[in-house]
C-alpha atoms as a PDB file:
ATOM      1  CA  UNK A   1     126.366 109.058 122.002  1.00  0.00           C
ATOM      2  CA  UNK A   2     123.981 111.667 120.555  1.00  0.00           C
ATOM      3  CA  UNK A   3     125.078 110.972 116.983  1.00  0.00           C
ATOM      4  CA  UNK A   4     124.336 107.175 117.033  1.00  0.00           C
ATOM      5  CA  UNK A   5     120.838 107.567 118.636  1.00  0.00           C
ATOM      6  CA  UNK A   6     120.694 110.329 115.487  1.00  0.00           C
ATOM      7  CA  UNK A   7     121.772 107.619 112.817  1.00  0.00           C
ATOM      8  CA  UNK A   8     119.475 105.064 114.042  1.00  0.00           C
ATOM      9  CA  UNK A   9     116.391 107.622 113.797  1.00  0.00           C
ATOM     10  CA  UNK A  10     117.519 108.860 110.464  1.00  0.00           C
ATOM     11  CA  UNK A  11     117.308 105.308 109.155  1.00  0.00           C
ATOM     12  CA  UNK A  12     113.944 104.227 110.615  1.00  0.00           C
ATOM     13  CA  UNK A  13     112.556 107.682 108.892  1.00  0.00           C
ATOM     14  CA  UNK A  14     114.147 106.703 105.922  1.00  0.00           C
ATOM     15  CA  UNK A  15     112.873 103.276 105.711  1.00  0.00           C
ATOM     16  CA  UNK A  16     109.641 104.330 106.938  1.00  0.00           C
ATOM     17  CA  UNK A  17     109.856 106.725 103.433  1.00  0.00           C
ATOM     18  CA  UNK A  18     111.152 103.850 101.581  1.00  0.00           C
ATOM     19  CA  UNK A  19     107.854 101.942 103.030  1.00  0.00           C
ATOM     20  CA  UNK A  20     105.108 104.473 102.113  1.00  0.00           C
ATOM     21  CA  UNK A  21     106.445 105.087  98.848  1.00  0.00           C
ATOM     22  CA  UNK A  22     106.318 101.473  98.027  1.00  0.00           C
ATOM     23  CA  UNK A  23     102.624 101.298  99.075  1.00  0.00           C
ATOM     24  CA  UNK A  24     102.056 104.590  97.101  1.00  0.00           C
ATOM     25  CA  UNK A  25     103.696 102.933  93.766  1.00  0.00           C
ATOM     26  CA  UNK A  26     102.004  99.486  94.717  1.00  0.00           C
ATOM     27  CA  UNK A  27      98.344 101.553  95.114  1.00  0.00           C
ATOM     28  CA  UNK A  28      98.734 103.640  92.229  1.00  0.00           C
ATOM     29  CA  UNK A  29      99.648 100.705  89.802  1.00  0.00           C
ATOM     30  CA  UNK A  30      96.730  99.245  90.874  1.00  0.00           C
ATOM     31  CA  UNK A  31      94.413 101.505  89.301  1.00  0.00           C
ATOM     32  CA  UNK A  32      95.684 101.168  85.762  1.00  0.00           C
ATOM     33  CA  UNK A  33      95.532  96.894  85.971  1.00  0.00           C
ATOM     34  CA  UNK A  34      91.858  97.442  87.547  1.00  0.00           C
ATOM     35  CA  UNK A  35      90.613  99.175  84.611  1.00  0.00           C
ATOM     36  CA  UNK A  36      92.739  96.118  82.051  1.00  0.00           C
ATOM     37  CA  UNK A  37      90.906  93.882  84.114  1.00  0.00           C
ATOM     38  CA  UNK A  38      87.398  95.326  83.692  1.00  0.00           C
ATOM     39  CA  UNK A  39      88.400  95.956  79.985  1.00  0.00           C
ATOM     40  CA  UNK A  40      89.216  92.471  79.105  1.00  0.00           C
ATOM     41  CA  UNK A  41      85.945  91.506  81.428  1.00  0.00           C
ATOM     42  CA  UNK A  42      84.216  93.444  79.031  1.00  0.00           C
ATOM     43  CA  UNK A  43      85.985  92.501  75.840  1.00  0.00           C
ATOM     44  CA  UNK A  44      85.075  88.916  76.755  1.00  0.00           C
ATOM     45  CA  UNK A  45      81.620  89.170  77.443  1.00  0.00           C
ATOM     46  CA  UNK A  46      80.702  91.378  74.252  1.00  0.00           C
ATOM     47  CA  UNK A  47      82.396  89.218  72.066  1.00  0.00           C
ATOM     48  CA  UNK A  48      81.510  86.014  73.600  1.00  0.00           C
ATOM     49  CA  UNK A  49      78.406  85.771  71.325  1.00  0.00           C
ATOM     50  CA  UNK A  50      79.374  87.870  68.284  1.00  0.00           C
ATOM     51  CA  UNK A  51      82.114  85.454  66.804  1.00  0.00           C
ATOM     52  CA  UNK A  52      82.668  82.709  64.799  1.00  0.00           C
ATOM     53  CA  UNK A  53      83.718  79.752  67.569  1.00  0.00           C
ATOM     54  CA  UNK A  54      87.563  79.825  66.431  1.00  0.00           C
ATOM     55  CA  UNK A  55      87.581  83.500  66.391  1.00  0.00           C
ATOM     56  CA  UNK A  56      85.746  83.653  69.972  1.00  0.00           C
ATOM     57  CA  UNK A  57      88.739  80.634  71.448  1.00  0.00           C
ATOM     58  CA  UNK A  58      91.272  82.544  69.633  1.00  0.00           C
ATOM     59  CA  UNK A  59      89.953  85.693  71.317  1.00  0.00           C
ATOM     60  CA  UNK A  60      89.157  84.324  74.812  1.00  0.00           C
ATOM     61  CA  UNK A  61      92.737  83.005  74.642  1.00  0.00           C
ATOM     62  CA  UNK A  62      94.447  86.231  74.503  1.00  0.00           C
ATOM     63  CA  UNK A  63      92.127  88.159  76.948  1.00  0.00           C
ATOM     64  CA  UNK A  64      93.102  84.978  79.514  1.00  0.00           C
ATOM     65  CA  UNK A  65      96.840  86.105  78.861  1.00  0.00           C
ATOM     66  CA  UNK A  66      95.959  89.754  79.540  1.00  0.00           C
ATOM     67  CA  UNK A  67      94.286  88.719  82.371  1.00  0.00           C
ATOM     68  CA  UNK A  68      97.287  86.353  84.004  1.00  0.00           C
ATOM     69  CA  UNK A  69      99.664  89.015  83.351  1.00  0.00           C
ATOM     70  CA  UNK A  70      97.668  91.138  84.921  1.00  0.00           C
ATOM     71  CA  UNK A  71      97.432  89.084  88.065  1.00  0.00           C
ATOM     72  CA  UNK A  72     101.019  88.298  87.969  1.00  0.00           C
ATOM     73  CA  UNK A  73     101.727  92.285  88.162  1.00  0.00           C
ATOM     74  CA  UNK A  74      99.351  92.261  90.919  1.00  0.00           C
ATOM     75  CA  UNK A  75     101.078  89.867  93.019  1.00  0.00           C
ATOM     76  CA  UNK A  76     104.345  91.418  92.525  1.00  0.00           C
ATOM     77  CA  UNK A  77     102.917  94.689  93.587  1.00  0.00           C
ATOM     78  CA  UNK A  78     101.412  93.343  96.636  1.00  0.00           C
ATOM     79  CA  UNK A  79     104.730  92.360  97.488  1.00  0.00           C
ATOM     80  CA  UNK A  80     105.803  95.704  98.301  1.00  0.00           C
ATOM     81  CA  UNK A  81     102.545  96.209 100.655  1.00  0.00           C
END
């Protein structure tokens, strides 16, 4: 009887370990796509102005890529929230 009732705690602690390390990983990979985000931000507004218009759409273009992969990253990782 004991060792069931020990079973069944050890895996609740375990997935409560498997929980908080997803939230750690899902946190911590935040930071990095934050600072893409605010980059690209950045990128687009400095730029916006000081290219030629098929250089600036060509430009815009790929910081709008960066920027849905970034999201898409983002969603997966707030899966494991």
């Amino acid at each position: 009887m004991g060792g069931s009732g020990h079973g069944i705690g050890w895996k609740v602690m375990v997935g409560m370990e498997t929980d908080e390390s997803r939230k750690k990983l899902s946190h911590d990979a935040r930071q990095p796509l934050n600072a893409i985000r605010l980059v690209t931000a950045n990128l687009q507004a400095r730029l916006s102005g000081a290219l030629d218009p098929e250089l600036a759409a060509w430009t815009a273009a790929k910081l709008e890529k960066i920027d849905r992969q970034v999201d898409r990253l983002a969603e997966l990782l707030g899966r494991l929230d």
